[in-house]
N, C-alpha and C. Protein backbone atom coordinates (compact mmCIF):
# COMPACT_ATOMS: atom_id res chain seq x y z
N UNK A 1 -51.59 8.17 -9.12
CA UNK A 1 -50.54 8.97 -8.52
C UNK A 1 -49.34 8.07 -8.25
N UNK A 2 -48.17 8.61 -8.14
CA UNK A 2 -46.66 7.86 -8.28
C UNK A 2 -46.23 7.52 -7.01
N UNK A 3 -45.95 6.71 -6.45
CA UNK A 3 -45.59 6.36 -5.02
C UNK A 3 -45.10 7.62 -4.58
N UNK A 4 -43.93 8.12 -5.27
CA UNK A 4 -42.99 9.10 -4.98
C UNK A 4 -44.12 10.50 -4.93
N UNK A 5 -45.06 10.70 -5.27
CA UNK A 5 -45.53 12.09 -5.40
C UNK A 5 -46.81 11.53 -4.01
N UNK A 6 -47.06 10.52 -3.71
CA UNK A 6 -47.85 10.35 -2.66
C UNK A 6 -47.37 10.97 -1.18
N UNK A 7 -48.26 11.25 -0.56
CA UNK A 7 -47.94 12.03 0.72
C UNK A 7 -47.58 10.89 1.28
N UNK A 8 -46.44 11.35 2.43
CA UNK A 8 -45.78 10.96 3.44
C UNK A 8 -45.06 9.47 3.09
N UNK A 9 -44.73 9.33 1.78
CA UNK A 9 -43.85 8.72 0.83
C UNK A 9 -42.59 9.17 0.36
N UNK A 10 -41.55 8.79 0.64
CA UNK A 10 -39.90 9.34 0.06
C UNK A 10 -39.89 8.65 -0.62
N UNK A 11 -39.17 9.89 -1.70
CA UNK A 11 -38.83 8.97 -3.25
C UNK A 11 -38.14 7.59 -2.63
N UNK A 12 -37.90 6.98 -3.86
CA UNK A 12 -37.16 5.61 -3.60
C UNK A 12 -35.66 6.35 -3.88
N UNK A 13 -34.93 7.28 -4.33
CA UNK A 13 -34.10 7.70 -4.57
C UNK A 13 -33.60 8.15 -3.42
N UNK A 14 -34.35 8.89 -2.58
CA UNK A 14 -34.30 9.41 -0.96
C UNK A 14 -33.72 8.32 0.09
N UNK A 15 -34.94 7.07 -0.11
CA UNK A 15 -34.64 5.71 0.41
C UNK A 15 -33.00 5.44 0.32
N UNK A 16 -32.76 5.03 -0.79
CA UNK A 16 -31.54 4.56 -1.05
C UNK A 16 -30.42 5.40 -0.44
N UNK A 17 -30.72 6.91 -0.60
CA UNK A 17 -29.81 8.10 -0.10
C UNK A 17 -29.64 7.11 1.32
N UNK A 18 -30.61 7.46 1.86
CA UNK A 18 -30.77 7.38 3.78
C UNK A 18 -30.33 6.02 3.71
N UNK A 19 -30.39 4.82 3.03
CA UNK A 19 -29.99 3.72 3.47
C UNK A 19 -28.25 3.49 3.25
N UNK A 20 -27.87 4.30 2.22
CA UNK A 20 -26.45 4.54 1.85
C UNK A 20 -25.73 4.90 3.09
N UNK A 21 -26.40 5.97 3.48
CA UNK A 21 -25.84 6.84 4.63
C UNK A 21 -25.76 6.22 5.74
N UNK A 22 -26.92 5.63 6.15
CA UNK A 22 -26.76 4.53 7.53
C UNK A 22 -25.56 3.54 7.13
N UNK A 23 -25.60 3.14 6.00
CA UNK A 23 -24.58 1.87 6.23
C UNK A 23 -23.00 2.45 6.06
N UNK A 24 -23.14 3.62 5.25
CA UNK A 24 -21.63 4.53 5.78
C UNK A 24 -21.41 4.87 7.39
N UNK A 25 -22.36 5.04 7.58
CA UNK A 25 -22.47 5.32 9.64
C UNK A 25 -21.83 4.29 10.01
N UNK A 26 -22.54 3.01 9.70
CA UNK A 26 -22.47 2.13 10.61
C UNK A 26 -20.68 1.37 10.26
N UNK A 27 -20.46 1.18 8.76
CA UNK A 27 -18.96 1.10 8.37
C UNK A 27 -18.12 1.65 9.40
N UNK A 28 -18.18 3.16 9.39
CA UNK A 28 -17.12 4.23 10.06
C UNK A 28 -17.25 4.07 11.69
N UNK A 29 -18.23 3.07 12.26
CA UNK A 29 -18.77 2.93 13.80
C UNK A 29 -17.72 1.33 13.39
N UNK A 30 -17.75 1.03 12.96
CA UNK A 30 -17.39 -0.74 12.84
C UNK A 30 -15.97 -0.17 12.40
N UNK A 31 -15.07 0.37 11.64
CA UNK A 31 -13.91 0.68 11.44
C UNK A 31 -13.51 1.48 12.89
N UNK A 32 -13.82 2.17 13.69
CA UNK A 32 -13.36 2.78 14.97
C UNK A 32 -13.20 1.68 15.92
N UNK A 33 -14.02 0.42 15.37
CA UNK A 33 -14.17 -0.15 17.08
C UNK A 33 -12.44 -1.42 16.58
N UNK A 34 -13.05 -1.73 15.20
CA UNK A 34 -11.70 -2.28 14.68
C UNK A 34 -10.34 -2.04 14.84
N UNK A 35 -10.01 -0.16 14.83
CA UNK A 35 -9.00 -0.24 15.24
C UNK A 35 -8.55 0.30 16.83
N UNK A 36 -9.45 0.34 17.81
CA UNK A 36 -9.28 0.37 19.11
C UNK A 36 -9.10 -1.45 19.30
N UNK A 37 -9.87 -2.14 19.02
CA UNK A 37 -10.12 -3.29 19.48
C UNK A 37 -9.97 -4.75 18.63
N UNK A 38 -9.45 -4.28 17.64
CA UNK A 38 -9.41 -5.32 16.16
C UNK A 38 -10.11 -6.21 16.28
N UNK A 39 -10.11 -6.73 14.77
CA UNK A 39 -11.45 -7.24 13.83
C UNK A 39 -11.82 -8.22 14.81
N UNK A 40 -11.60 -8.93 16.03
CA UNK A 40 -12.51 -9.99 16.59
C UNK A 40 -12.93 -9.04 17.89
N UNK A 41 -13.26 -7.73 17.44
CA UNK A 41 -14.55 -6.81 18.93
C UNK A 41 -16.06 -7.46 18.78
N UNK A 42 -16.45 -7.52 19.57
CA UNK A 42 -17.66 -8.02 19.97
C UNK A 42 -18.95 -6.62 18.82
N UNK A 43 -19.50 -7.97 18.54
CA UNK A 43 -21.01 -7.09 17.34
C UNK A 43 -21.37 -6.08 18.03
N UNK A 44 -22.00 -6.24 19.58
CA UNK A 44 -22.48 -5.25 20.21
C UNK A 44 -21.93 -3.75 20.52
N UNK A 45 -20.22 -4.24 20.53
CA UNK A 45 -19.70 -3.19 20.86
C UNK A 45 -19.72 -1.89 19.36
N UNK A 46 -19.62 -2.71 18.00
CA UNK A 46 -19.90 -2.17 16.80
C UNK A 46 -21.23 -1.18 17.01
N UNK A 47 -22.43 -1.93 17.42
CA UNK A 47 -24.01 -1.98 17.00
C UNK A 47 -24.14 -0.57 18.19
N UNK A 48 -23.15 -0.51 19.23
CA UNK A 48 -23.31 0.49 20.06
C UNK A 48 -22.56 1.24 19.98
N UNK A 49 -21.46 1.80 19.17
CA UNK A 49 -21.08 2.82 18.40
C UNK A 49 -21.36 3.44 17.55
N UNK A 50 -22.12 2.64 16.57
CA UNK A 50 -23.24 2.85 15.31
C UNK A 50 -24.25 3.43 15.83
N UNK A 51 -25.10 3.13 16.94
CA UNK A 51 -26.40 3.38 17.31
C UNK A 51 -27.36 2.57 16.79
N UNK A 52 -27.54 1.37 16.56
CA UNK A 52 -28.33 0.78 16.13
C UNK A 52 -28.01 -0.66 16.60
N UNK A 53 -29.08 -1.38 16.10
CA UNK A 53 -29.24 -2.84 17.00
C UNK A 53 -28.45 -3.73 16.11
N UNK A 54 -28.24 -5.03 17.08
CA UNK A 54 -27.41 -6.38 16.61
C UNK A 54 -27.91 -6.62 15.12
N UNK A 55 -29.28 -6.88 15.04
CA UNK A 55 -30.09 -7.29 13.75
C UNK A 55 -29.53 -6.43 12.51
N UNK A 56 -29.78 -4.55 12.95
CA UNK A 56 -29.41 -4.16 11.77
C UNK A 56 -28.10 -4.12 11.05
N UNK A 57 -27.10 -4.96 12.07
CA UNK A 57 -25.83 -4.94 11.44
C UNK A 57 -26.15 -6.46 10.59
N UNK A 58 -26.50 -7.53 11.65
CA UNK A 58 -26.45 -8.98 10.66
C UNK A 58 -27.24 -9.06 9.25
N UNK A 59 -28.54 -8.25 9.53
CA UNK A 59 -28.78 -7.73 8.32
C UNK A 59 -27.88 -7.38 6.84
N UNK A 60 -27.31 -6.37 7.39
CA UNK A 60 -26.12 -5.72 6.36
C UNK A 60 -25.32 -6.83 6.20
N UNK A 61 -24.81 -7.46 7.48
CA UNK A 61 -23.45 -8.61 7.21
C UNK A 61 -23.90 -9.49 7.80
N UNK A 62 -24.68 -10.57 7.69
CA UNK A 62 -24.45 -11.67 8.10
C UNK A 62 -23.58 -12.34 8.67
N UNK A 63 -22.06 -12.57 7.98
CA UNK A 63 -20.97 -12.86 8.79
C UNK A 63 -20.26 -11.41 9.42
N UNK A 64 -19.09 -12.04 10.45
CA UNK A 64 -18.07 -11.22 10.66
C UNK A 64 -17.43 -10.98 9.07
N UNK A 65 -16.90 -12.01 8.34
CA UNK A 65 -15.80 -11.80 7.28
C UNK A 65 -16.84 -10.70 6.27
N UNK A 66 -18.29 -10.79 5.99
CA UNK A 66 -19.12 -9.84 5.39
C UNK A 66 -18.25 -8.28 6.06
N UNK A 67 -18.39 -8.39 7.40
CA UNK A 67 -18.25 -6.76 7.70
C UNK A 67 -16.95 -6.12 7.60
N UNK A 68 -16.07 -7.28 8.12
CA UNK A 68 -14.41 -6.70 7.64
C UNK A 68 -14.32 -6.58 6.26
N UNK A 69 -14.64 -7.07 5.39
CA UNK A 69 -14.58 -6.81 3.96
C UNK A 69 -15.26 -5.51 3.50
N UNK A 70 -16.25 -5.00 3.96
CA UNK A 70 -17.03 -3.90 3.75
C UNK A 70 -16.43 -2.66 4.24
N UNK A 71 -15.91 -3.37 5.56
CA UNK A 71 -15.09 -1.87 6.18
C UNK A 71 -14.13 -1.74 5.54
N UNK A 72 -12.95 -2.66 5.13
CA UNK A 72 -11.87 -2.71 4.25
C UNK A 72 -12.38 -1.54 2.70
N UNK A 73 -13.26 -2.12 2.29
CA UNK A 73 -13.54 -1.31 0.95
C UNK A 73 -13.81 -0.40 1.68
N UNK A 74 -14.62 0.12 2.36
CA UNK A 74 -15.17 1.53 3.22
C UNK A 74 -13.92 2.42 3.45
N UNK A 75 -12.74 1.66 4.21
CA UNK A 75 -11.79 2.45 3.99
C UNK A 75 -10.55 2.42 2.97
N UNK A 76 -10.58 2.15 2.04
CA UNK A 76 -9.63 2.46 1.31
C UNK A 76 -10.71 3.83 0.20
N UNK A 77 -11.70 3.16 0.14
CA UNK A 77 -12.34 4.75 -0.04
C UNK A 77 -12.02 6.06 0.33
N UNK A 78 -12.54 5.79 1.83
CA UNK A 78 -12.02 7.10 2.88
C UNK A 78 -10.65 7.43 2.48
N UNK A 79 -9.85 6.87 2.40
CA UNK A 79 -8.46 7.07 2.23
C UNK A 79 -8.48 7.98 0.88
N UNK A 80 -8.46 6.82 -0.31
CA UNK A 80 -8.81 7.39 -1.52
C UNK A 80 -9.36 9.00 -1.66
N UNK A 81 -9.91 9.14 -1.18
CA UNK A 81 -10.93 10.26 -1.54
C UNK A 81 -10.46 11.55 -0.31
N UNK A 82 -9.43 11.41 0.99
CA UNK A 82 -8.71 12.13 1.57
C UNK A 82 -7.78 12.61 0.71
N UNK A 83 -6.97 12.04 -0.15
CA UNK A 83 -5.82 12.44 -0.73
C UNK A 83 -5.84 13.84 -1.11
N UNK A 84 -6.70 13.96 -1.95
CA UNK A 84 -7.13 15.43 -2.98
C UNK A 84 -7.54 16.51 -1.86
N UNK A 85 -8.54 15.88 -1.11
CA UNK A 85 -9.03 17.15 -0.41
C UNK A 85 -7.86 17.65 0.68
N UNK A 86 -7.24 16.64 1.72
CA UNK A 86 -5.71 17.31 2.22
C UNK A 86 -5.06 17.87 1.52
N UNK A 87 -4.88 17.72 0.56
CA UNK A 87 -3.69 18.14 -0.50
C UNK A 87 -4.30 19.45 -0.37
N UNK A 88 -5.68 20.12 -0.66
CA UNK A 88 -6.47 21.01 -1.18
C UNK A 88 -6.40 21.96 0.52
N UNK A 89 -6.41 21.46 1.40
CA UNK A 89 -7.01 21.82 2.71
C UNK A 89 -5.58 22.25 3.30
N UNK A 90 -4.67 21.53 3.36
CA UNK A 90 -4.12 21.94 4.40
C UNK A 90 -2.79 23.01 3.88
N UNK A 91 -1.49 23.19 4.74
CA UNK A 91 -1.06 24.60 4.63
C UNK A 91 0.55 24.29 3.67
N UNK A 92 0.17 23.25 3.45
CA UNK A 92 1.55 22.05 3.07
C UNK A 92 1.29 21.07 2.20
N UNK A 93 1.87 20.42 0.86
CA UNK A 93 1.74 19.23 0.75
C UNK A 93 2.29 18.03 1.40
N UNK A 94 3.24 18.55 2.14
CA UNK A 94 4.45 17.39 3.26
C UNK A 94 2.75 17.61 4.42
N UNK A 95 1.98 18.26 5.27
CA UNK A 95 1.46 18.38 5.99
C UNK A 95 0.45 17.17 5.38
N UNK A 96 -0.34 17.79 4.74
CA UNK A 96 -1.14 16.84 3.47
C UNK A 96 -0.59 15.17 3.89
N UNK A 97 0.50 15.11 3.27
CA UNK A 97 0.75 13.57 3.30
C UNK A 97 0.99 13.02 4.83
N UNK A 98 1.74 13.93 5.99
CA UNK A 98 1.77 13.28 6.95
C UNK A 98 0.26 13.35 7.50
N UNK A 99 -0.87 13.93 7.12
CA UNK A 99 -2.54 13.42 7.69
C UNK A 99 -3.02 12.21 6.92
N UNK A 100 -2.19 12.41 5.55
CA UNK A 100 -3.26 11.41 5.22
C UNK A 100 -2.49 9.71 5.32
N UNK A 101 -1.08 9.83 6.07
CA UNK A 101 -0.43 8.47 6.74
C UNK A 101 -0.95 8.15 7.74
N UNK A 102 -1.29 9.69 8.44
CA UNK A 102 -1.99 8.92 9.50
C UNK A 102 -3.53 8.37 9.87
N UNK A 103 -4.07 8.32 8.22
CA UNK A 103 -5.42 7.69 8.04
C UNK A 103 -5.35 6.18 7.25
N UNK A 104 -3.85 6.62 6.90
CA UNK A 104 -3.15 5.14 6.23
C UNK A 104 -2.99 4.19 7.30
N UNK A 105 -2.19 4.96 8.68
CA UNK A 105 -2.10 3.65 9.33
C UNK A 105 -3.13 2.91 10.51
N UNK A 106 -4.33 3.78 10.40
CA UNK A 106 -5.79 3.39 11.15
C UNK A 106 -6.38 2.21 9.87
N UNK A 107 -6.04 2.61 8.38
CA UNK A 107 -6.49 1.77 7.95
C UNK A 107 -5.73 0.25 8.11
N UNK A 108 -4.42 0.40 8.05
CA UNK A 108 -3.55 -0.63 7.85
C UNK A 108 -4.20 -1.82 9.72
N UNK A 109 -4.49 -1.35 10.51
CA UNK A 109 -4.60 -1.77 11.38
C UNK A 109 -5.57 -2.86 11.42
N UNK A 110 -6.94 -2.49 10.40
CA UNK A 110 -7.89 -3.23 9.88
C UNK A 110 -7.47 -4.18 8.84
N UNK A 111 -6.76 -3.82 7.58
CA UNK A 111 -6.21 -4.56 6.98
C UNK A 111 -5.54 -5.93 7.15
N UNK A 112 -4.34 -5.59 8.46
CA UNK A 112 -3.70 -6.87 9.02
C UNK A 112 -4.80 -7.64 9.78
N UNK A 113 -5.51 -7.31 10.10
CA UNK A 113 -6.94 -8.45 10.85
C UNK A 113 -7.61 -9.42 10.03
N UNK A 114 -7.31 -8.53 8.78
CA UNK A 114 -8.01 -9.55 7.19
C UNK A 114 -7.66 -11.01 7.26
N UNK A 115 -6.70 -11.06 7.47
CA UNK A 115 -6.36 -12.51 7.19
C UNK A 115 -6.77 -13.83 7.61
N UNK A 116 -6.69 -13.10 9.25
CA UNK A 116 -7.52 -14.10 10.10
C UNK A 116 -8.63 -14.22 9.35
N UNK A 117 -9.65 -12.80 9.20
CA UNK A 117 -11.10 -12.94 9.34
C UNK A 117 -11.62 -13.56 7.54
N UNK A 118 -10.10 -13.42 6.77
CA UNK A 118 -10.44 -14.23 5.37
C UNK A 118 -9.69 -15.48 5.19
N UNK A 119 -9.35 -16.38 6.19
CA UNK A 119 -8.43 -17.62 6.35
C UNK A 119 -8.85 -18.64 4.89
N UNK A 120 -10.22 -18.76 5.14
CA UNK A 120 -10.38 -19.50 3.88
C UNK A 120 -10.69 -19.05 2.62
N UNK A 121 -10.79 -18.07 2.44
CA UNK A 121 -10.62 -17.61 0.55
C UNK A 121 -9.42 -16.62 0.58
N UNK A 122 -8.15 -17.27 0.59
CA UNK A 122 -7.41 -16.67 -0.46
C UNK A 122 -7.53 -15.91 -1.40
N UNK A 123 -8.10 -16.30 -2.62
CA UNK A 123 -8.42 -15.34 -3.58
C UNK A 123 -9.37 -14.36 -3.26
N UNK A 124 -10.27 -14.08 -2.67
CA UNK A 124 -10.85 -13.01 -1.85
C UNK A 124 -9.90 -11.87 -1.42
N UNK A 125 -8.82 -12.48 -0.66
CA UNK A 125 -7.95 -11.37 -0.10
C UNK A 125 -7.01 -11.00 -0.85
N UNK A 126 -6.45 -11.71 -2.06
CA UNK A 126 -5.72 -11.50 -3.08
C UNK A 126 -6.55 -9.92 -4.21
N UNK A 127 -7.83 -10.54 -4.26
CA UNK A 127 -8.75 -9.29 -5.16
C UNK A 127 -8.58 -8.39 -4.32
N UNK A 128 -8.57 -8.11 -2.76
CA UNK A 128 -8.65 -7.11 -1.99
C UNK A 128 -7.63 -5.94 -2.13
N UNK A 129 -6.21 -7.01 -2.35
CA UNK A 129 -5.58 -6.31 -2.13
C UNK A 129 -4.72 -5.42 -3.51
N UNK A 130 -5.53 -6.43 -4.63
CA UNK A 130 -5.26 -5.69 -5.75
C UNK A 130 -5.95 -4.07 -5.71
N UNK A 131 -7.37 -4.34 -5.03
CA UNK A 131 -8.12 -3.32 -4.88
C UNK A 131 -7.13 -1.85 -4.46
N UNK A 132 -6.87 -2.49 -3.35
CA UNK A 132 -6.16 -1.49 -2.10
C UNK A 132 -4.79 -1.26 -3.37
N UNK A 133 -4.15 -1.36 -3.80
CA UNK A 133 -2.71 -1.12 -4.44
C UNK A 133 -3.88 0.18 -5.97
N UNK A 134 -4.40 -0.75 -6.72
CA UNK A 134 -4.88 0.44 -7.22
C UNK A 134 -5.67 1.63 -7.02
N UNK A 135 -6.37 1.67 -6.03
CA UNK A 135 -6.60 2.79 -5.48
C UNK A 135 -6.06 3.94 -4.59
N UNK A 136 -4.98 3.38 -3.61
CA UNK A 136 -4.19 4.00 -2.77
C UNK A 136 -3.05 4.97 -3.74
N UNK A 137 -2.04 3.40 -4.32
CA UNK A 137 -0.62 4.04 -4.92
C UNK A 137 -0.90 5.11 -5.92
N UNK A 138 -2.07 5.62 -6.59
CA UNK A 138 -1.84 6.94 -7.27
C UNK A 138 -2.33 8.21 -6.16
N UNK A 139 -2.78 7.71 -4.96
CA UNK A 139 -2.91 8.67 -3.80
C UNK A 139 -1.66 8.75 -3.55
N UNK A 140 -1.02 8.25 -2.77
CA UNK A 140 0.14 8.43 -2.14
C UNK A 140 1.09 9.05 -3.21
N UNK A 141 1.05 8.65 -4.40
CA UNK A 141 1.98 9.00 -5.37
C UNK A 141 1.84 10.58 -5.59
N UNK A 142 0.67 11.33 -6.01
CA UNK A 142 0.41 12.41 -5.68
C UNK A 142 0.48 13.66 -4.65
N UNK A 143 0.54 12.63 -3.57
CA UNK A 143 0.79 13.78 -2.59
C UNK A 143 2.31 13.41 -2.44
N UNK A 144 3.34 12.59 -2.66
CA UNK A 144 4.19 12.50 -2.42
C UNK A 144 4.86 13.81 -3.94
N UNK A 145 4.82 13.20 -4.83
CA UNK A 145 4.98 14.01 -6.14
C UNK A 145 4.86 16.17 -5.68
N UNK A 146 3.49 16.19 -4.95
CA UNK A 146 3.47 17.79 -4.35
C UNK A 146 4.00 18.20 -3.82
N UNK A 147 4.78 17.58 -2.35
CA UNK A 147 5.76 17.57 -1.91
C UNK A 147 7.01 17.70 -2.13
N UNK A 148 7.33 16.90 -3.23
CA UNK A 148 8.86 17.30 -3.88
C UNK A 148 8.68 18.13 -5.16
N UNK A 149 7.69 18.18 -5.57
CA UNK A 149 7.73 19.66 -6.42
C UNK A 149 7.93 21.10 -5.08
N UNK A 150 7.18 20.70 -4.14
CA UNK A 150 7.18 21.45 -3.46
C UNK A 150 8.93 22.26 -2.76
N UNK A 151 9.64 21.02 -3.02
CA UNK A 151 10.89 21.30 -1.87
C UNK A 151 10.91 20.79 -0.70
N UNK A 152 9.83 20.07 -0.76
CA UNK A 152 9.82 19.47 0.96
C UNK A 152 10.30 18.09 1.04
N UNK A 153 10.49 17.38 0.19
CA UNK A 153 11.11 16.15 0.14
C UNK A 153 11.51 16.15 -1.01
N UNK A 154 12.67 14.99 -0.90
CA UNK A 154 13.23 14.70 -2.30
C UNK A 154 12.52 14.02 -2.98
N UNK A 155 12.75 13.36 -4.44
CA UNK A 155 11.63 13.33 -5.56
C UNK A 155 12.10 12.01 -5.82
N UNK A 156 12.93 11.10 -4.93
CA UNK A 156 13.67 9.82 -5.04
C UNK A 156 13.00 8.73 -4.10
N UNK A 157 11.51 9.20 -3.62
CA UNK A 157 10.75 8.27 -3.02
C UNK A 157 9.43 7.45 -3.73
N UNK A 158 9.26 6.41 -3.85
CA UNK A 158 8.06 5.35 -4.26
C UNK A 158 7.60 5.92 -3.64
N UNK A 159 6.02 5.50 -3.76
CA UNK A 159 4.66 5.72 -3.00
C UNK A 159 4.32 3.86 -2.72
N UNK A 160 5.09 3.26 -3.48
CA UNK A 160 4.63 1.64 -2.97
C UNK A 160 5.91 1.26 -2.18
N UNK A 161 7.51 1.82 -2.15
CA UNK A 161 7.70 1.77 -1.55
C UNK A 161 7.55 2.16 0.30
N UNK A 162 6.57 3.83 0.30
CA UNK A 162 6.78 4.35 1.62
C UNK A 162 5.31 3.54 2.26
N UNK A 163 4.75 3.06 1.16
CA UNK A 163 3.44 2.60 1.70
C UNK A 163 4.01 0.86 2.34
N UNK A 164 4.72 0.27 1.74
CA UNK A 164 5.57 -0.86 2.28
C UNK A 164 5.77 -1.05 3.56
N UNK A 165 6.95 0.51 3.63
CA UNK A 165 7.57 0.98 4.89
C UNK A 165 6.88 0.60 6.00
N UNK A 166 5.35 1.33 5.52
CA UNK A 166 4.60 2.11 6.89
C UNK A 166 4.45 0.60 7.07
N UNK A 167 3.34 -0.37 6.06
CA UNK A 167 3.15 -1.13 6.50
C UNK A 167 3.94 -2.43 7.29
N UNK A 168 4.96 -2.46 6.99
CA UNK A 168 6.29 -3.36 7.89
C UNK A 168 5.87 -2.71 9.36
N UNK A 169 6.10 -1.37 9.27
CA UNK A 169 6.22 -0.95 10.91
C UNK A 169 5.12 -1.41 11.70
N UNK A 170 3.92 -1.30 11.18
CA UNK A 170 3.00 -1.55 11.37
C UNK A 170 2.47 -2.81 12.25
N UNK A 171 2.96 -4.19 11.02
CA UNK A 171 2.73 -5.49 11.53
C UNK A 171 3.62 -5.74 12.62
N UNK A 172 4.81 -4.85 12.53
CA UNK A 172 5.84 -5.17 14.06
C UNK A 172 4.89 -5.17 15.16
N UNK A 173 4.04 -4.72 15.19
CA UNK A 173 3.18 -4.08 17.42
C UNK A 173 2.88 -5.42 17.38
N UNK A 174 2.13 -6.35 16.39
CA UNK A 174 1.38 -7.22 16.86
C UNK A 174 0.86 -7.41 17.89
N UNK A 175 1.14 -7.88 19.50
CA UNK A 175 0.94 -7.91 20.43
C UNK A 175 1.72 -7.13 21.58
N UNK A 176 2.20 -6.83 20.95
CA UNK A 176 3.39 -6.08 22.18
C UNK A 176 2.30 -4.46 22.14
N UNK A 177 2.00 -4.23 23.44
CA UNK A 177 1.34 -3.12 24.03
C UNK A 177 2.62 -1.63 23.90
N UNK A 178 3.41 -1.98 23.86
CA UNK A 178 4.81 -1.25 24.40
C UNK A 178 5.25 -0.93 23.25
N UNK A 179 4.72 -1.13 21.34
CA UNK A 179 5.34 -1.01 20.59
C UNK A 179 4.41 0.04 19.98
N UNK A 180 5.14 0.83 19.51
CA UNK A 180 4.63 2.51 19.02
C UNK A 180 4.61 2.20 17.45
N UNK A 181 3.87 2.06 16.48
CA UNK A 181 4.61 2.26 15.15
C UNK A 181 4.66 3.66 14.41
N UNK A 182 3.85 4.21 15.37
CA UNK A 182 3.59 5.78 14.97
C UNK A 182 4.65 6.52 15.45
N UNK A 183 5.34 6.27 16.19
CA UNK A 183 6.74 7.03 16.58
C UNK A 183 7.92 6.41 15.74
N UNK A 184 7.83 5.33 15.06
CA UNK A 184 8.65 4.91 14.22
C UNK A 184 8.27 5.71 12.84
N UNK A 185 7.18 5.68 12.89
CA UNK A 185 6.40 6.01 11.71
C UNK A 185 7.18 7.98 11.20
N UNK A 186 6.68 8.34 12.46
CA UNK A 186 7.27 9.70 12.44
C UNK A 186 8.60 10.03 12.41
N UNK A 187 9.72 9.12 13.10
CA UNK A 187 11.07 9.34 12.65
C UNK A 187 11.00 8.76 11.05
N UNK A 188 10.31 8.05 10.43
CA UNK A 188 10.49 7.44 9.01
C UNK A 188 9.75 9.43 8.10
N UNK A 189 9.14 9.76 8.50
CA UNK A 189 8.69 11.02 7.74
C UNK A 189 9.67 12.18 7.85
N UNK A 190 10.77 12.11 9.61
CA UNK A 190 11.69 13.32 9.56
C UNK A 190 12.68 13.00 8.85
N UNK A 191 13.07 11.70 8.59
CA UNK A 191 13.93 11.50 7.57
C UNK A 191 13.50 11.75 5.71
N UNK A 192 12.47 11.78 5.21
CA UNK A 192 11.75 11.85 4.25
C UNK A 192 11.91 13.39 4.05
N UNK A 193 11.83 14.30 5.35
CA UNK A 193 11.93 15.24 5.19
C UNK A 193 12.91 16.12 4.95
N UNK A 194 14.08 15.33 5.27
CA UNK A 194 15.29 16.26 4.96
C UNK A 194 15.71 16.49 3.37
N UNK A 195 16.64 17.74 3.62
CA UNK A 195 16.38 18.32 2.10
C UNK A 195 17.83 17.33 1.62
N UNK A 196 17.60 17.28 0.02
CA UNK A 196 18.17 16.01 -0.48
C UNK A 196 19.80 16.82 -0.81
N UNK A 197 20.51 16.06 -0.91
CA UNK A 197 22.06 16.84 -0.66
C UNK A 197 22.71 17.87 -2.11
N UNK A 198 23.31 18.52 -1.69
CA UNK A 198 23.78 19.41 -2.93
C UNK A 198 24.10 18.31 -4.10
């Protein structure tokens, strides 16, 4: 008899399912605490958002730079794979793109932590970020593109430029408690929004 057809045995296909899924849990528990608390929050505070213990994260990542790298790919995924379905979901393609900036700039928050947490491989963060440019800029490009087919913005905007934008505003808070980039962020979209001149 086949492991898999033995009682109180899950396929190995099942396995992998459920182990996929935990470590998506635990990513999206480790990306929340990242951007309340950036990439140097304490393991525990991760391992107790996740629901699970210290071990089963060092397990998965051994290092810190293991888990920021994982969450990094984890979210440019998430991102990635928002584009289509906002576009699909909501009542707007301008609506569409201002949700899915604002999953752009939870990611960007993790992103700028990279550096620290990849100080010594350069080329590590260089592949990263090739990663992040080809996967994002035909997102953004798309929902930006629906939008000005749409009439809701003009059709004279990059998607590597507005992704630039956000990110400049972004690295401005650094430490300053008092600095909003999301209210910058949002006067940068009411301007995007105005209709383009006769």
């Amino acid at each position: 008899m086949a492991a898999a057809d033995q009682p109180g045995k899950a396929p190995a296909r099942s396995r992998r399912a459920d182990a996929l899924r935990n470590q998506r849990t635990l990513l999206a528990a480790a990306a929340e605490v990242f951007v309340d608390s950036g990439v140097d929050a304490p393991v525990r505070e991760i391992a107790a958002r996740a629901g699970v213990g210290l071990g089963t994260i060092y397990r998965h990542f051994p290092t810190r730079a293991d888990l920021v790298v994982a969450v990094y790919r984890h979210q440019v995924e998430a991102c990635a794979e928002a584009g289509p379905r906002l576009l699909a979901e909501a009542d707007s393609p301008f609506t569409a793109l201002r949700r899915w900036i604002d999953l752009f700039v939870d990611f960007l928050v993790t992103k700028h932590g990279l550096a620290g947490a990849l100080r010594s491989d350069g080329s590590g963060f260089e592949a990263l970020h090739a990663y992040f440019l080809e996967r994002l800029v035909p997102v953004c490009a798309r929902l930006l593109d629906a939008a000005a087919e749409a009439g809701e913005i003009s059709a004279d905007t990059g998607a590597v430029e507005l992704m630039r934008g956000i990110g400049n505003l972004c690295i401005g808070r650094g430490d300053d408690p008092d600095y909003d980039p999301r209210r910058l962020i949002e006067l940068l979209l009411r301007g995007l929004r105005q209709a383009p001149p006769p």
